[in-house]
N, C-alpha and C. Protein backbone atom coordinates (compact mmCIF):
# COMPACT_ATOMS: atom_id res chain seq x y z
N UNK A 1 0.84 -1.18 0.00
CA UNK A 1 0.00 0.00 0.00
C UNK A 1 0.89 1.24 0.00
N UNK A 2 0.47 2.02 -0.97
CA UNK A 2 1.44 3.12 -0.55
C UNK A 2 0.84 4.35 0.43
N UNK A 3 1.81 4.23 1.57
CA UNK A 3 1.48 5.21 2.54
C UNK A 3 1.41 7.08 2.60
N UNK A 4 1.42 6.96 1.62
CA UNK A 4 1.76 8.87 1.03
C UNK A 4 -0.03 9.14 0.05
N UNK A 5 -0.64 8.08 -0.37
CA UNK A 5 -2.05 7.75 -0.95
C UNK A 5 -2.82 8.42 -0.03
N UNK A 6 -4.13 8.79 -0.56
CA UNK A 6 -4.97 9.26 0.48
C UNK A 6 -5.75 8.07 0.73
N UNK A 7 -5.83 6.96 0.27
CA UNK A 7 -6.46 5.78 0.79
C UNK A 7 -6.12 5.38 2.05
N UNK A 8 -5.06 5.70 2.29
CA UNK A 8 -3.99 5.13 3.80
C UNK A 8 -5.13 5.57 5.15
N UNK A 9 -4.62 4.63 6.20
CA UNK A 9 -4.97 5.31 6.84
C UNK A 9 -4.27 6.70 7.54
N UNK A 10 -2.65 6.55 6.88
CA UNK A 10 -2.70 8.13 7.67
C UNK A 10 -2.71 9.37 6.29
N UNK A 11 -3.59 9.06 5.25
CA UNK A 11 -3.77 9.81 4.27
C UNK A 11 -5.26 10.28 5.06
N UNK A 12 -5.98 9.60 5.53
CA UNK A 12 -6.69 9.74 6.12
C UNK A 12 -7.15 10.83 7.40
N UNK A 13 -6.20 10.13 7.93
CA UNK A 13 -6.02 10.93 9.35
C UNK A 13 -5.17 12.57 9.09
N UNK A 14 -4.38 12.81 8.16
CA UNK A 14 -3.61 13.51 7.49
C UNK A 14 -5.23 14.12 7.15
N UNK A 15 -5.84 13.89 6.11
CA UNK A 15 -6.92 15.44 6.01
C UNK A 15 -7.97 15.52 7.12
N UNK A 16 -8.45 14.20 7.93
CA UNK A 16 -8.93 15.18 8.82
C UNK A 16 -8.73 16.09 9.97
N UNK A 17 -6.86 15.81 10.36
CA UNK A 17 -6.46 16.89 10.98
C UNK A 17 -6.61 17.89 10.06
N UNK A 18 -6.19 18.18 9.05
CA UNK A 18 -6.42 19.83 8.50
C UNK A 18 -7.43 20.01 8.27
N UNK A 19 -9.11 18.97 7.97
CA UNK A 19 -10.42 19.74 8.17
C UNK A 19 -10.79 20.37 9.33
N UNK A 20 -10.47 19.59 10.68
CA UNK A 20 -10.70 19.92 11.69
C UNK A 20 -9.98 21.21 12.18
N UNK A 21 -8.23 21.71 11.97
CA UNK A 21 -8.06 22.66 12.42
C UNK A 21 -8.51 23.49 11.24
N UNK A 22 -8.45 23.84 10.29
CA UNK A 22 -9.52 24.44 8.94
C UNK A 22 -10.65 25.13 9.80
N UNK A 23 -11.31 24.29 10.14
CA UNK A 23 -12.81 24.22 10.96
C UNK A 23 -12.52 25.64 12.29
N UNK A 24 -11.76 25.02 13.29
CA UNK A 24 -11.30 25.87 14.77
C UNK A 24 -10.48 26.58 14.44
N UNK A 25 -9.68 26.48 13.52
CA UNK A 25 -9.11 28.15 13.00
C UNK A 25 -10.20 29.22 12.62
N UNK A 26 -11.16 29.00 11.89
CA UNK A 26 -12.14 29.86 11.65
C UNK A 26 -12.83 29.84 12.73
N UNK A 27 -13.35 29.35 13.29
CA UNK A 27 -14.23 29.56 15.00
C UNK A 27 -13.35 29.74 15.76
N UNK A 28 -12.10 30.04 16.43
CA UNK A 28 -11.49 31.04 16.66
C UNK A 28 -11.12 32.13 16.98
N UNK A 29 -10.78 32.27 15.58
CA UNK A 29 -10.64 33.56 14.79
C UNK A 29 -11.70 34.89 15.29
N UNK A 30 -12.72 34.02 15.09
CA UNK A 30 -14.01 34.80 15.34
C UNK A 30 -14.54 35.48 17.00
N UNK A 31 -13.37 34.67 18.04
CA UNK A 31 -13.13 34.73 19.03
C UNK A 31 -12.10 36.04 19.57
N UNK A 32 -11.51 35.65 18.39
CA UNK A 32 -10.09 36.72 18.43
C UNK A 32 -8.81 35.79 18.94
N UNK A 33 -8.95 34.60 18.85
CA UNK A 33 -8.17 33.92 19.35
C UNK A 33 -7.59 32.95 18.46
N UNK A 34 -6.13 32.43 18.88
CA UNK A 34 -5.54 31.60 17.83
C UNK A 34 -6.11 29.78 18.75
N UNK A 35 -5.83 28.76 17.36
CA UNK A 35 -6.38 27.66 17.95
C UNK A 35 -5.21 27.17 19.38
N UNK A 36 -3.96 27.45 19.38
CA UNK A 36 -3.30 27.16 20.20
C UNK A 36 -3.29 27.85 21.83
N UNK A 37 -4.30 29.20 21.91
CA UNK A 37 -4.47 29.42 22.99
C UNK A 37 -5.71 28.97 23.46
N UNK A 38 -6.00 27.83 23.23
CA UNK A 38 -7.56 27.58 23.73
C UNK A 38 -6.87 26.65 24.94
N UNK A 39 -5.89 25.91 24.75
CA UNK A 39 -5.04 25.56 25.49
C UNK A 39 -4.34 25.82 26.91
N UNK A 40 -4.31 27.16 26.45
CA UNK A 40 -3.96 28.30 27.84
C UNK A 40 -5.23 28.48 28.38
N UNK A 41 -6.07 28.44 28.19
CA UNK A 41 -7.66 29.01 28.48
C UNK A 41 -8.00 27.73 29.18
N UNK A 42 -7.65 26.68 28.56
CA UNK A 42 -7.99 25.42 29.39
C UNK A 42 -7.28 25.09 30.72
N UNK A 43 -6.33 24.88 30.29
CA UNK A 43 -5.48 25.35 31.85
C UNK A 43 -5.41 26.13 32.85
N UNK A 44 -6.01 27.18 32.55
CA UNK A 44 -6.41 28.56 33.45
C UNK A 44 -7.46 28.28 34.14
N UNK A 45 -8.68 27.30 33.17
CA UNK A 45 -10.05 27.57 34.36
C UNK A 45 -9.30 26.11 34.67
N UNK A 46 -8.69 25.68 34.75
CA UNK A 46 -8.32 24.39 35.76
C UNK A 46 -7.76 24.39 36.91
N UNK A 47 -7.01 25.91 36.21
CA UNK A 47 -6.22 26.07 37.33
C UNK A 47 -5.32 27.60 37.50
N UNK A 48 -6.24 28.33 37.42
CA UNK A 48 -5.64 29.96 38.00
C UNK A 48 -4.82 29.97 38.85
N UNK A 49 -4.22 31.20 38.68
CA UNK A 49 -3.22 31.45 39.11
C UNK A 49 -1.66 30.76 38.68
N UNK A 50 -1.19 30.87 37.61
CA UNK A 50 -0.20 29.75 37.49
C UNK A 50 0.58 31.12 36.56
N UNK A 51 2.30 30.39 36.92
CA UNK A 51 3.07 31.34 36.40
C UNK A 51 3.29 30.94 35.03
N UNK A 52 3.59 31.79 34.09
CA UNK A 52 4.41 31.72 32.88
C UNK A 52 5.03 30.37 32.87
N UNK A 53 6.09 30.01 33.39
CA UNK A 53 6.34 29.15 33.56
C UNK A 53 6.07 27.29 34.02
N UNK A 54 5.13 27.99 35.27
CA UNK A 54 4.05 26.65 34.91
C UNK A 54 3.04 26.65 34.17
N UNK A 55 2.48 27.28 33.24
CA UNK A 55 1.93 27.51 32.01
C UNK A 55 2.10 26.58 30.43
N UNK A 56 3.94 27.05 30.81
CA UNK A 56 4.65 26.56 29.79
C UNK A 56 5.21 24.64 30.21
N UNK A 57 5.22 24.33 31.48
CA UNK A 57 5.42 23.19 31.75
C UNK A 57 4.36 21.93 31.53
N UNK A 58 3.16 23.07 31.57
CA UNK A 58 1.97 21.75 31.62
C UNK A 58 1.32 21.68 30.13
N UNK A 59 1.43 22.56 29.57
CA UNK A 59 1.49 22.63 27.64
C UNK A 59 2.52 22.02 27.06
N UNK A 60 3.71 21.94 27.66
CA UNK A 60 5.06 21.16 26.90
C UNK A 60 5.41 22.33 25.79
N UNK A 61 5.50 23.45 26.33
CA UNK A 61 5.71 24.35 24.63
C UNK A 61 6.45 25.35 26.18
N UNK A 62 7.53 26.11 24.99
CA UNK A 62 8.53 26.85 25.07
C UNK A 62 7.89 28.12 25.95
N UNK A 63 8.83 28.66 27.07
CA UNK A 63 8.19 29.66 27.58
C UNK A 63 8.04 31.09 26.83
N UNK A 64 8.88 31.28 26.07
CA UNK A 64 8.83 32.60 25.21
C UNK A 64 7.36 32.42 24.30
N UNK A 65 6.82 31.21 23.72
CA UNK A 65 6.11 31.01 23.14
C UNK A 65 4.52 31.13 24.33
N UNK A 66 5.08 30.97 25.58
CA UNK A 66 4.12 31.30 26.39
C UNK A 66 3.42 32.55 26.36
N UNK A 67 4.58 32.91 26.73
CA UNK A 67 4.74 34.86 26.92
C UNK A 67 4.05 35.47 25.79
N UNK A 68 4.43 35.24 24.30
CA UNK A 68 3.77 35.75 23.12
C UNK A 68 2.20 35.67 23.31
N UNK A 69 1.88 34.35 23.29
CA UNK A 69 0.31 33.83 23.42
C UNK A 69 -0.21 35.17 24.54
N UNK A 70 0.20 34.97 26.18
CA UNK A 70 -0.04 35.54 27.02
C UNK A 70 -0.55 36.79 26.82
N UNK A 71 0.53 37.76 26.15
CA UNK A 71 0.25 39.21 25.87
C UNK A 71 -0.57 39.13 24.97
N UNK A 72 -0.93 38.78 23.93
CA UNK A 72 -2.40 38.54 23.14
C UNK A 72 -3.32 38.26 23.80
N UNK A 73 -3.09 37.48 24.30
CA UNK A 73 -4.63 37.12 25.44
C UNK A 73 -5.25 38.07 26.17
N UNK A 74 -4.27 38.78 27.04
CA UNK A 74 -4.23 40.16 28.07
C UNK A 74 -4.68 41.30 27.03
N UNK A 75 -4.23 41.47 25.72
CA UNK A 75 -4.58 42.46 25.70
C UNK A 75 -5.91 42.31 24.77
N UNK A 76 -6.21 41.49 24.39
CA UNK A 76 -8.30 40.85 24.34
C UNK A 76 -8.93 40.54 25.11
N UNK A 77 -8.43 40.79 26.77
CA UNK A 77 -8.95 41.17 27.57
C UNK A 77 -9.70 39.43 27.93
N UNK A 78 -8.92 38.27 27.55
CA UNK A 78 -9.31 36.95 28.36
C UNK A 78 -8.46 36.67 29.35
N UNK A 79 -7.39 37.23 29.57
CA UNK A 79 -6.75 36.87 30.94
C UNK A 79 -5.84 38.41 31.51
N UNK A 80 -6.33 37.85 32.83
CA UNK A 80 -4.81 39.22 33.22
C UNK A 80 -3.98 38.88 34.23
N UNK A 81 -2.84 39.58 34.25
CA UNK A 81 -1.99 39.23 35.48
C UNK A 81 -1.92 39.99 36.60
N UNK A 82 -1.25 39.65 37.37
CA UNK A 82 -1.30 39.88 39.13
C UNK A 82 -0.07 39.40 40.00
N UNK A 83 0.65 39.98 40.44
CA UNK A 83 1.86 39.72 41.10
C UNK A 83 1.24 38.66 42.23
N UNK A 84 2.41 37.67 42.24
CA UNK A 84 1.85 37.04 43.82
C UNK A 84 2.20 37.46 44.51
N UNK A 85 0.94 37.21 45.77
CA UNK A 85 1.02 37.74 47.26
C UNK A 85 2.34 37.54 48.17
N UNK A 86 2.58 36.54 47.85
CA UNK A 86 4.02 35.97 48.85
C UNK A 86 5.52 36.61 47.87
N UNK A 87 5.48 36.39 46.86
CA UNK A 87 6.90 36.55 46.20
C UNK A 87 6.38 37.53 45.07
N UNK A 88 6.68 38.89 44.72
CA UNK A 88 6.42 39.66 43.78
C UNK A 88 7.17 39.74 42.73
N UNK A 89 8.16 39.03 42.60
CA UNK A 89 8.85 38.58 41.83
C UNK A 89 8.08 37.45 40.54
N UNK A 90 7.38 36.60 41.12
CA UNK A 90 6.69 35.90 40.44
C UNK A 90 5.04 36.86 40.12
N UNK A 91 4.83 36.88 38.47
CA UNK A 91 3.38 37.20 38.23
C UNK A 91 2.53 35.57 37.70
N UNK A 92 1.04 35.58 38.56
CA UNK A 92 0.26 35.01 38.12
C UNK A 92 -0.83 35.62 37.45
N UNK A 93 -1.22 34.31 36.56
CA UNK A 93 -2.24 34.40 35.69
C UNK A 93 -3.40 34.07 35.50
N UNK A 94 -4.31 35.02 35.53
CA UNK A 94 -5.91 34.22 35.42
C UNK A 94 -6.94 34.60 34.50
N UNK A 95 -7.91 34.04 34.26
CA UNK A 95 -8.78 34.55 33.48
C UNK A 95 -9.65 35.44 33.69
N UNK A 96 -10.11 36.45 32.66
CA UNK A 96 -10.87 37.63 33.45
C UNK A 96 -12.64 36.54 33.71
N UNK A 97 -13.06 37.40 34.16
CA UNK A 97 -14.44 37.35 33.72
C UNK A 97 -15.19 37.06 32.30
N UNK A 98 -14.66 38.04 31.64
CA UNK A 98 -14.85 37.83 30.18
C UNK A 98 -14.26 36.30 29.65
N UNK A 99 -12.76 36.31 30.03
CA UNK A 99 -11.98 34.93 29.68
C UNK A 99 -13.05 33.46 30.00
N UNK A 100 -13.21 33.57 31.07
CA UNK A 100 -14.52 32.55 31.62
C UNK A 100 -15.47 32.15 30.82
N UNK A 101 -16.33 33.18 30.52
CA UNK A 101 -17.43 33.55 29.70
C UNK A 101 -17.22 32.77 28.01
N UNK A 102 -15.84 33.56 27.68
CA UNK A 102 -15.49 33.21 26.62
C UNK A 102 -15.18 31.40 26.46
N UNK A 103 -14.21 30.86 27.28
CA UNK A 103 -14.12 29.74 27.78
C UNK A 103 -14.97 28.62 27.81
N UNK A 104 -16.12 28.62 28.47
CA UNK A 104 -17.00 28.35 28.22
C UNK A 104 -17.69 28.02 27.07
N UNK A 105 -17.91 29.20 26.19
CA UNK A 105 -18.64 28.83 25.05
C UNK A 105 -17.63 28.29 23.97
N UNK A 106 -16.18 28.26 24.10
CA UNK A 106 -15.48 27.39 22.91
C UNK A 106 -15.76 25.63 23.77
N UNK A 107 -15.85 25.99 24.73
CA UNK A 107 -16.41 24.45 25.25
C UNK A 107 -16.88 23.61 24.76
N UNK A 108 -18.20 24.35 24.84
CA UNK A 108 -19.11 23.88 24.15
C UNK A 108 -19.36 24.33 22.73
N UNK A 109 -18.63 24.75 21.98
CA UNK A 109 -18.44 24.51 20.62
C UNK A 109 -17.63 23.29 20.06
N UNK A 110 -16.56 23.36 20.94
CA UNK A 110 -15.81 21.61 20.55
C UNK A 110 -16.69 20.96 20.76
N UNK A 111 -17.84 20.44 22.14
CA UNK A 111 -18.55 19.15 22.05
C UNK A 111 -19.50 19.14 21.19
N UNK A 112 -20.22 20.86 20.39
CA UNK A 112 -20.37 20.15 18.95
C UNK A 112 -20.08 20.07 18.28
N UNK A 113 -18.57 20.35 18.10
CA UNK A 113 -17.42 19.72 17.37
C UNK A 113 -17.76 18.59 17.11
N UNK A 114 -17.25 18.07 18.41
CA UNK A 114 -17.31 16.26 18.35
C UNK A 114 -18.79 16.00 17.85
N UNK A 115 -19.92 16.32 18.36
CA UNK A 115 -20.89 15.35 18.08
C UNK A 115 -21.34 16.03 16.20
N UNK A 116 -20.65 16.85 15.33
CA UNK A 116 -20.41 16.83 14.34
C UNK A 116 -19.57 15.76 13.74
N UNK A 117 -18.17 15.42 14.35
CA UNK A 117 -17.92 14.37 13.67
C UNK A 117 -18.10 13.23 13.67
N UNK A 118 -18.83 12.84 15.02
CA UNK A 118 -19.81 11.49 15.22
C UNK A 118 -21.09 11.20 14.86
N UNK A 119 -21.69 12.51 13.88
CA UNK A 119 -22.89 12.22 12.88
C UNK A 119 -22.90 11.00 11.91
N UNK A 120 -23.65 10.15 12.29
CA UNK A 120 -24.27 9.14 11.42
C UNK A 120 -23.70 8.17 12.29
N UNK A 121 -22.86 7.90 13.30
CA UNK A 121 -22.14 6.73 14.56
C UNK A 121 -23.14 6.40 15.22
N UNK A 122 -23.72 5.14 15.18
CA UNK A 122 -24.19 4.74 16.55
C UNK A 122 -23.02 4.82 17.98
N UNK A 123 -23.60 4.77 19.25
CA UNK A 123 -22.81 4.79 20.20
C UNK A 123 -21.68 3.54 20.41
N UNK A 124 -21.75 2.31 19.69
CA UNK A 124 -21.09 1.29 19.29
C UNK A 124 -19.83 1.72 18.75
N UNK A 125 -20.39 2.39 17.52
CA UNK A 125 -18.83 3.00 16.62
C UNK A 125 -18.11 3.74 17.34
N UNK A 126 -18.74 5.14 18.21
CA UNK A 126 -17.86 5.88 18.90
C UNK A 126 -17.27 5.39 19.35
N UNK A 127 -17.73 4.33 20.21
CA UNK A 127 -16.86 3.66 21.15
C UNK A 127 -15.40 2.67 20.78
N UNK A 128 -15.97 2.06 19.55
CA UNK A 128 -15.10 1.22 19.19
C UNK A 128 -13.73 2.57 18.29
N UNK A 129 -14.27 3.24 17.37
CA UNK A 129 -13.62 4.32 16.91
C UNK A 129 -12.31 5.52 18.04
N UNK A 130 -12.79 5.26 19.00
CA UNK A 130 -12.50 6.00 20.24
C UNK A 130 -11.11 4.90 20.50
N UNK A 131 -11.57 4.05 21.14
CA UNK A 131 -10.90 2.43 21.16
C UNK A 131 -9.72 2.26 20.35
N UNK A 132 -9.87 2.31 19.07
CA UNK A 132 -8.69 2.18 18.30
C UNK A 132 -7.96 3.70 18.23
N UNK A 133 -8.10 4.47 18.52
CA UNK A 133 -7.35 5.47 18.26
C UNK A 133 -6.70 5.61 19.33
N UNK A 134 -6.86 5.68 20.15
CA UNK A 134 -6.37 5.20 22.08
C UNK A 134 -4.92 4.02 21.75
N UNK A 135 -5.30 2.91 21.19
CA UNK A 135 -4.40 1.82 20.72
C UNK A 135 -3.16 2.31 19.95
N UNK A 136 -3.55 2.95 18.83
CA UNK A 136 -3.26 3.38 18.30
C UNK A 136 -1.79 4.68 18.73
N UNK A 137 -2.53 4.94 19.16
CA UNK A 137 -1.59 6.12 20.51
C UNK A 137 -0.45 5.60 21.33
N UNK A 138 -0.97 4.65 21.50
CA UNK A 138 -0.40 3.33 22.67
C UNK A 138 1.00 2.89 21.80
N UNK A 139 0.60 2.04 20.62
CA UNK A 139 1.25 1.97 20.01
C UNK A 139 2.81 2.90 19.18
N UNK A 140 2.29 3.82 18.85
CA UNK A 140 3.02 4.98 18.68
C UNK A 140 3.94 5.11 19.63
N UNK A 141 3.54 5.20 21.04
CA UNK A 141 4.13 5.86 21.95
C UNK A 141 5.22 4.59 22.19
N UNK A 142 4.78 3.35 22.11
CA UNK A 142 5.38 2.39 22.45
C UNK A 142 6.78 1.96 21.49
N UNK A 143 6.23 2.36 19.77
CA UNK A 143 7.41 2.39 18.77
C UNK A 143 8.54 3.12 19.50
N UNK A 144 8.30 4.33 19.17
CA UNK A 144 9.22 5.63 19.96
C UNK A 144 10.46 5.39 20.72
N UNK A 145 11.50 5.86 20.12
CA UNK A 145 12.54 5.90 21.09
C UNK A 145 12.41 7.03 22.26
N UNK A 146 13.13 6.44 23.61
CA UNK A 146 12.47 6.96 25.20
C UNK A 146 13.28 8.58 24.64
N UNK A 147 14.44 8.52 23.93
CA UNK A 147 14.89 9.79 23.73
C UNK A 147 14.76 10.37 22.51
N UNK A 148 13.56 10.55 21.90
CA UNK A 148 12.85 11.01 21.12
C UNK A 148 12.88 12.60 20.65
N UNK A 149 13.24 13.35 20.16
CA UNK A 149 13.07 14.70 20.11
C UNK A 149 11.85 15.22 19.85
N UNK A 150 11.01 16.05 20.59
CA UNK A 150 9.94 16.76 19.54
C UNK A 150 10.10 17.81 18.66
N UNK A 151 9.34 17.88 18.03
CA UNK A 151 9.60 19.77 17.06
C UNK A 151 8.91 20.60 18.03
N UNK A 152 9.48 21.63 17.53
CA UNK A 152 9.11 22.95 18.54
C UNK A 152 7.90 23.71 17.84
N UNK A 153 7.18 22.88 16.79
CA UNK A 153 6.13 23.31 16.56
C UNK A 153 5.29 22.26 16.74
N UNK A 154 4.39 22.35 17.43
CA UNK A 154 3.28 21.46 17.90
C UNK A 154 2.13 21.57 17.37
N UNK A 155 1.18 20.42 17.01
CA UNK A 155 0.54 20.28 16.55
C UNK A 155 -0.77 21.07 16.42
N UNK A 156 -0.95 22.41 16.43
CA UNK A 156 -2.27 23.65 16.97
C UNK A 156 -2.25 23.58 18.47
N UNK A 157 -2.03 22.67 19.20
CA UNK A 157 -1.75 23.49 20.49
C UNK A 157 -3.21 23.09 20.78
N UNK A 158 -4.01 22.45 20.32
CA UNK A 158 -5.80 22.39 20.67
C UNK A 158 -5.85 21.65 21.68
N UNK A 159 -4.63 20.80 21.69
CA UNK A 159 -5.36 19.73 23.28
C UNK A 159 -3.49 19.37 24.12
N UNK A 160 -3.44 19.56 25.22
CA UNK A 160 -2.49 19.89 26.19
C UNK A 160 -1.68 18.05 25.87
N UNK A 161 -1.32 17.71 26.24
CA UNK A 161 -0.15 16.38 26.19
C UNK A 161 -0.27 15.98 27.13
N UNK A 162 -0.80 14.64 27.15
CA UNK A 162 -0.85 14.01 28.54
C UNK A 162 0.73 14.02 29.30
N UNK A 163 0.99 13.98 30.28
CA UNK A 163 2.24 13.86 31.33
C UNK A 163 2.02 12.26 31.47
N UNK A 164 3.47 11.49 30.79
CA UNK A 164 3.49 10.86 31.05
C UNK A 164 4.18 9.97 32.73
């Protein structure tokens, strides 16, 4: 089979990552936001208050690349900062009010994300579909050499990296 075909399965998987970010780049956008800070937004209502730095530890992405995102965010008025109480040296970060608000409704735009791309699935397929891609993952991770390099460009940034 040739694996570069769009028959493949990662010819496959290959366009529907770019329909899907295609898709949340334009819903977004419309946010004022790039798809990779939805990321930061997720982490924030999980967990406010967190420095630059632990920001950048629990995303797996570069702290300067933090910082960039950050000041975009702050100044569209979804997050702001605040020196901490104990050490002023360190600034934390949280979401405004607005950030929340906003937060929220990309929420629930991904879950009808998802239940867009699970149109026409009985709950069988999801499950089993869900199932192999999990394996799948497994697998991958399992090929992999333990000293692996990543690229310093990550994949949209839409969903955080599990800690292994």
């Amino acid at each position: 089979m040739d694996y570069c075909h769009s028959d493949s399965v990662q010819g496959y998987l290959k366009e529907l990552v770019h329909l899907y970010f295609v898709k949340i780049y334009n819903q977004m956008e419309s946010y004022g936001l790039h798809p990779g800070q939805v990321a930061v937004m997720k982490a924030l209502d999980r967990k406010e208050g967190m420095s630059q730095r632990e920001l950048a530890d629990i995303l797996h992405i570069k702290p300067p690349t933090v910082a960039v995102s950050i000041k975009r965010m702050e100044k569209n008025g979804f997050i702001e900062r605040k020196p901490d109480e104990k050490d002023q040296r360190i600034t934390r970060i949280y979401l405004t009010q607005y950030g929340k608000k906003i937060n929220q409704e990309i929420v629930e735009l991904l879950q009808k994300n998802e239940e867009e791309l699970f149109q026409g699935f009985e709950e069988g397929e999801k499950y089993l579909f869900k199932r192999f891609f999990k394996q799948m993952i497994e697998n991958l991770r399992m090929s992999m050499p333990k000293d692996a390099k990543e690229p310093d460009v990550h994949f949209h940034g839409m969903y955080e990296k599990e800690k292994k």
